[in-house]
N, C-alpha and C. Protein backbone atom coordinates (compact mmCIF):
# COMPACT_ATOMS: atom_id res chain seq x y z
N UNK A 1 -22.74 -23.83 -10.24
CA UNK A 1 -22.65 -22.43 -9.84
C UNK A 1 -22.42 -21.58 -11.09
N UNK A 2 -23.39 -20.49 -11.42
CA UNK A 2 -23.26 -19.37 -12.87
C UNK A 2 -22.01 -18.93 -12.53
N UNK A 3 -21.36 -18.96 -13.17
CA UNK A 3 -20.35 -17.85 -13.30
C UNK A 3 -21.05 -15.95 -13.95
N UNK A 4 -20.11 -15.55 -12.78
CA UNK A 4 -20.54 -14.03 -12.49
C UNK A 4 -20.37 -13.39 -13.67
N UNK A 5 -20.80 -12.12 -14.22
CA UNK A 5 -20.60 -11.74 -15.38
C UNK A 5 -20.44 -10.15 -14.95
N UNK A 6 -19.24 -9.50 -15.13
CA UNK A 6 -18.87 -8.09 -14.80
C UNK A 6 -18.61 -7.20 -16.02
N UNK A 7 -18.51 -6.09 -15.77
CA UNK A 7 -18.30 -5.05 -16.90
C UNK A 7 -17.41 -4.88 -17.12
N UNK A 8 -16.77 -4.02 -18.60
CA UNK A 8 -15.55 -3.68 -18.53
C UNK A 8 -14.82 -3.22 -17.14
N UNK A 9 -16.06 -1.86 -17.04
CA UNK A 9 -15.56 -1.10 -16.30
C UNK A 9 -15.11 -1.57 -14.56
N UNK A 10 -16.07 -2.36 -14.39
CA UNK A 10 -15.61 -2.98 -12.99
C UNK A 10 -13.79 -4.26 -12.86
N UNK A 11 -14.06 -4.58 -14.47
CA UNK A 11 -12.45 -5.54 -14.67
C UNK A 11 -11.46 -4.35 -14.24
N UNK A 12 -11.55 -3.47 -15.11
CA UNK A 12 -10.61 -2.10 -15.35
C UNK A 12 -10.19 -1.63 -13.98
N UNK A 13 -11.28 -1.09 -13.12
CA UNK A 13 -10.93 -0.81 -12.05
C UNK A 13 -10.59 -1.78 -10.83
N UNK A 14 -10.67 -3.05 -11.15
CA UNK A 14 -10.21 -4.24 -10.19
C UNK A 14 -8.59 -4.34 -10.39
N UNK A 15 -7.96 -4.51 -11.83
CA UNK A 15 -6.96 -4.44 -12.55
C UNK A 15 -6.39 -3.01 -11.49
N UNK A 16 -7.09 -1.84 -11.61
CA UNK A 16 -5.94 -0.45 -11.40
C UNK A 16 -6.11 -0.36 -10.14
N UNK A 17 -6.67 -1.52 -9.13
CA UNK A 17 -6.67 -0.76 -7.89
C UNK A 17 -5.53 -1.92 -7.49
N UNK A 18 -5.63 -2.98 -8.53
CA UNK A 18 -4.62 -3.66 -8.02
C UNK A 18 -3.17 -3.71 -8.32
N UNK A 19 -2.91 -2.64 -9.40
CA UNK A 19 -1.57 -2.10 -9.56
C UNK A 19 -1.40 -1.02 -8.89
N UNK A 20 -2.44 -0.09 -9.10
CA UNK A 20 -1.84 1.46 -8.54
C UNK A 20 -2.36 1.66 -6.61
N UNK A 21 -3.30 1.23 -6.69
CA UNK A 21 -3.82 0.88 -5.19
C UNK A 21 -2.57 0.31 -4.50
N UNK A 22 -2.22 -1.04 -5.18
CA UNK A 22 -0.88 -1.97 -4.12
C UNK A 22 0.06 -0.98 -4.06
N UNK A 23 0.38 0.11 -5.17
CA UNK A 23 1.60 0.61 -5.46
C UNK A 23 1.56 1.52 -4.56
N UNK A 24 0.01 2.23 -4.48
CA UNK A 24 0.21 3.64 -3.57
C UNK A 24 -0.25 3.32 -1.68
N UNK A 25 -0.53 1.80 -1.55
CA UNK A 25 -0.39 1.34 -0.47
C UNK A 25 1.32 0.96 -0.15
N UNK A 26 2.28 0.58 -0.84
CA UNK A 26 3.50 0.27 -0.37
C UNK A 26 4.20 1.54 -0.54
N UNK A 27 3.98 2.49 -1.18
CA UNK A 27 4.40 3.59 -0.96
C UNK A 27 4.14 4.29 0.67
N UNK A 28 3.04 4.03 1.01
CA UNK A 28 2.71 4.76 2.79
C UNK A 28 3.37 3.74 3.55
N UNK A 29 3.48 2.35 3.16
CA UNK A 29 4.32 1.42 3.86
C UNK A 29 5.50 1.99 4.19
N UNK A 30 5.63 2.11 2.99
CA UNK A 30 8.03 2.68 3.39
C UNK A 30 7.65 4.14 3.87
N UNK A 31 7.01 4.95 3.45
CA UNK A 31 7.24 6.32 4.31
C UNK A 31 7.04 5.85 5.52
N UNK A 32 5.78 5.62 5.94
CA UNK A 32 5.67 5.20 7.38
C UNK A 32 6.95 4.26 8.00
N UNK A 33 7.34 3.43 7.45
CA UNK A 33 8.34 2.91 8.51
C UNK A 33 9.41 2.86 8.19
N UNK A 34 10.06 3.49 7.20
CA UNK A 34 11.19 3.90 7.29
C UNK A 34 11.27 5.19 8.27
N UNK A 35 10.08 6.43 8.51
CA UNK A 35 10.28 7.28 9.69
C UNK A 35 10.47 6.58 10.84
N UNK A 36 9.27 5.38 11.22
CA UNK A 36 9.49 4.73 12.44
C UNK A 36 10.59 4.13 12.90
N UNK A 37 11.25 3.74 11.84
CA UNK A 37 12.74 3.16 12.16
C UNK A 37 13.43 4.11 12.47
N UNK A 38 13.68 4.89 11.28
CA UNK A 38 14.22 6.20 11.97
C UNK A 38 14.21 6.41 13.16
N UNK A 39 13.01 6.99 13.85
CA UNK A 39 12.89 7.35 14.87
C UNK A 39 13.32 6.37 16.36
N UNK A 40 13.24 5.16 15.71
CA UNK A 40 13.12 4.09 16.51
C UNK A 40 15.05 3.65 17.18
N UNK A 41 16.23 4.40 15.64
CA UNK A 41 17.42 4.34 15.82
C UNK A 41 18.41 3.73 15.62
N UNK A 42 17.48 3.22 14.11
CA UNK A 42 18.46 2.71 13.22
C UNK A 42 19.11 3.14 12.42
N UNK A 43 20.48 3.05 11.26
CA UNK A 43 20.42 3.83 10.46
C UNK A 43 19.78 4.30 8.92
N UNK A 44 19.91 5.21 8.41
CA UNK A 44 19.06 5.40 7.31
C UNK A 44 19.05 4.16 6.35
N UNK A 45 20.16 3.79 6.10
CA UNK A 45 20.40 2.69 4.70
C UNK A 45 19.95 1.75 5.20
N UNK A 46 20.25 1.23 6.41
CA UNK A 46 19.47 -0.08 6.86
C UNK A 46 17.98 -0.21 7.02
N UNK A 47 17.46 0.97 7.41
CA UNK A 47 15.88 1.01 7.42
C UNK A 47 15.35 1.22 6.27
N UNK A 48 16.02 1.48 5.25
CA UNK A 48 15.61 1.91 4.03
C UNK A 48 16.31 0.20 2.90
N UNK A 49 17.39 -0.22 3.34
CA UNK A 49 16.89 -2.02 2.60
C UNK A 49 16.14 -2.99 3.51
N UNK A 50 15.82 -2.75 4.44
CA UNK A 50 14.75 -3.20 5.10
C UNK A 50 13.90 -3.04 4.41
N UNK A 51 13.15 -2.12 4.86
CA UNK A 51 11.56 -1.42 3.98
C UNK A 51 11.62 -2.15 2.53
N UNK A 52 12.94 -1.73 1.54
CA UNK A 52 12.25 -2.09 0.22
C UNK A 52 12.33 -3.73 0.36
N UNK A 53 13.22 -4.50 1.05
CA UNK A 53 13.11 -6.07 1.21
C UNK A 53 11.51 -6.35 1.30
N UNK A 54 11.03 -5.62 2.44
CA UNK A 54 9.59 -6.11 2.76
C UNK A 54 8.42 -5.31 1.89
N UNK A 55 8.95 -4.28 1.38
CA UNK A 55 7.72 -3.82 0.30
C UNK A 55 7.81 -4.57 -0.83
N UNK A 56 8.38 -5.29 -1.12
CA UNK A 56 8.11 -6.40 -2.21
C UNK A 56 6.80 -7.01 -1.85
N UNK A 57 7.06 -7.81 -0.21
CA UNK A 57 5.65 -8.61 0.18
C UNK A 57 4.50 -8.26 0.00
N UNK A 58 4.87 -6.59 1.00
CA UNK A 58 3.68 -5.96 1.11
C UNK A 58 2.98 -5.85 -0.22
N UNK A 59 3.69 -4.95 -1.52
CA UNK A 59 2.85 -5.11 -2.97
C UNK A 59 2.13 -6.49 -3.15
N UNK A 60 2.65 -7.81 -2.81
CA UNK A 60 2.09 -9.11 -3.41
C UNK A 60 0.96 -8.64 -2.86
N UNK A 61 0.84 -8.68 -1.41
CA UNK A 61 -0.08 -8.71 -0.46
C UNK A 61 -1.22 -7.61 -0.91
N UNK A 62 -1.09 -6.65 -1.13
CA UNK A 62 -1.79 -5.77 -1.60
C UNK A 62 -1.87 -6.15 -2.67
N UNK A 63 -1.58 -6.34 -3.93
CA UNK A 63 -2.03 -6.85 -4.74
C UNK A 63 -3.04 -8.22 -4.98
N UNK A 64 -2.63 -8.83 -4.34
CA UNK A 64 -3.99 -10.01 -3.95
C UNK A 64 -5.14 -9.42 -3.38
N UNK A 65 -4.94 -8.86 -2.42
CA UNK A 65 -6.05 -8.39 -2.04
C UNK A 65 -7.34 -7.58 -2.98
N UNK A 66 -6.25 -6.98 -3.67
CA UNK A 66 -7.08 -6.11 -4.58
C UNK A 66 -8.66 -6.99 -5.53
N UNK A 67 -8.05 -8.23 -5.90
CA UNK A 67 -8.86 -9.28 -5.91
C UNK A 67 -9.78 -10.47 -5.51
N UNK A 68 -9.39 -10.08 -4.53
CA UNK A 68 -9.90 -10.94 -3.02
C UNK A 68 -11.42 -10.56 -2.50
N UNK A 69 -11.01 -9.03 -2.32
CA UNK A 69 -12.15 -7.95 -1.75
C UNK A 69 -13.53 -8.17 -2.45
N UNK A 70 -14.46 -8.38 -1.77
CA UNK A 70 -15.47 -9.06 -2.59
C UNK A 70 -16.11 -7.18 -3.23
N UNK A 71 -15.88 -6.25 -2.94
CA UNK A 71 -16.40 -5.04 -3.68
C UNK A 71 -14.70 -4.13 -4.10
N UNK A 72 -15.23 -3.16 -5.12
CA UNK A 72 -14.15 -2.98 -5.60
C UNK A 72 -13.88 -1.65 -5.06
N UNK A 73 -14.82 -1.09 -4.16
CA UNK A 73 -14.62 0.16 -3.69
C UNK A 73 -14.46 -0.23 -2.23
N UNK A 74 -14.85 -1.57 -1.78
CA UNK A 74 -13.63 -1.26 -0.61
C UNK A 74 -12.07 -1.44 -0.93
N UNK A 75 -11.65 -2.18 -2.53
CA UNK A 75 -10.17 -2.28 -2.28
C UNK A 75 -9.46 -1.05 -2.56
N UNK A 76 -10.48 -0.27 -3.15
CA UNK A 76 -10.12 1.27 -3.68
C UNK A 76 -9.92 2.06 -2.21
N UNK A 77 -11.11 1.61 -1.22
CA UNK A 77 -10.91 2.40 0.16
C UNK A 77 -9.68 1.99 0.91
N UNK A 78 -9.09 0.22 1.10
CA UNK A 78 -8.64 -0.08 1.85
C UNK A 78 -6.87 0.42 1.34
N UNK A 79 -7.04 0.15 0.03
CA UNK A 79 -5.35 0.16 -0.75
C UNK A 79 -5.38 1.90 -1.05
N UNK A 80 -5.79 2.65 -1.93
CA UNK A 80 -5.74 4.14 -1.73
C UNK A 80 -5.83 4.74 -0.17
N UNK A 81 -6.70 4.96 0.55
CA UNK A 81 -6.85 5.75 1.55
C UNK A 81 -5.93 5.12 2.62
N UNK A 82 -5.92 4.00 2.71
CA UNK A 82 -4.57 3.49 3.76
C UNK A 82 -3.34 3.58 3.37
N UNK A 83 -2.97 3.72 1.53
CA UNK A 83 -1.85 4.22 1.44
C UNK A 83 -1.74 5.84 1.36
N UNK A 84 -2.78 6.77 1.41
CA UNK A 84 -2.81 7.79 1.83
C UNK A 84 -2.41 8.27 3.45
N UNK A 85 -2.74 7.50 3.92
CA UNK A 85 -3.26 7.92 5.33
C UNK A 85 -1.58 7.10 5.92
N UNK A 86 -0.68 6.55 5.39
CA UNK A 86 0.25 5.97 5.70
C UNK A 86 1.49 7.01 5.25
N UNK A 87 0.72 7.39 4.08
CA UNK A 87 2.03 8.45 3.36
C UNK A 87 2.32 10.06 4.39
N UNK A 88 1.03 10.24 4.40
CA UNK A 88 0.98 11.49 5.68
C UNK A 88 1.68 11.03 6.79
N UNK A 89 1.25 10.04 7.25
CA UNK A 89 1.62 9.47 8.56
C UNK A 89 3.02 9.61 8.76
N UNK A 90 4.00 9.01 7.83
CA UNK A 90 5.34 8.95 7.69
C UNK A 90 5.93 10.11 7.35
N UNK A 91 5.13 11.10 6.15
CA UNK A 91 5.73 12.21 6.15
C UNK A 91 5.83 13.19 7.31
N UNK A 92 4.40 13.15 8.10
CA UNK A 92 4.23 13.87 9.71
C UNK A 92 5.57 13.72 10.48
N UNK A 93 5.62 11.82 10.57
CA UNK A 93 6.80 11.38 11.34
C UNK A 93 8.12 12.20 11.13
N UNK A 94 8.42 11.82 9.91
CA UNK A 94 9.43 12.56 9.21
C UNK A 94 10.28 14.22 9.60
N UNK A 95 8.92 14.69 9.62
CA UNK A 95 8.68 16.03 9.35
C UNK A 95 9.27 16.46 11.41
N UNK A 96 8.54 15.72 12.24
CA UNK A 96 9.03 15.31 13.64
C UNK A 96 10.28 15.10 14.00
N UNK A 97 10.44 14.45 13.34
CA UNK A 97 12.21 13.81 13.75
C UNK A 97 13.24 15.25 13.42
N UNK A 98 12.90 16.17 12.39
CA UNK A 98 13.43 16.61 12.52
C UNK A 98 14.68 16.78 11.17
């Protein structure tokens, strides 16, 4: 089997979607569910060492992925726009509760 031969530019952006992508996917992680907990009626500190206990995973997890994804603009779609769309989400929540 050839081994594949890629560009800088595609290493570069595999590399930053898999630091800043995982980073700005575990970022919509904890907004989002630290509101949901919130809301859900726990207290703040506990939903909040919760969240960072499990945003450790979540980064691995997102971070693998980032390499996994056989194109690099879906890991750019799946890790950016879902940690977009997670960060709103939680801030909305947030913003709800009150």
């Amino acid at each position: 089997m050839p081994a594949a031969v890629h560009s800088g530019w595609h290493i570069v952006s595999r590399v930053g979607a898999g630091i800043f992508g995982a980073y700005l996917f575990t970022w919509g992680f904890g907004a989002l569910a630290v509101a949901a907990l919130l809301a859900a009626g726990l207290e703040f500190h506990e939903a909040l060492s919760l969240v960072s206990i499990l945003g450790f995973l979540v980064y691995l997890a997102a971070f693998c992925f980032a390499f996994i994804a056989t194109r690099v603009a879906r890991a750019w779609l799946v890790l950016g726009g879902g940690g977009a769309l997670m960060t709103v989400a939680g801030w909305w929540l947030s913003r709800a509760l009150g």
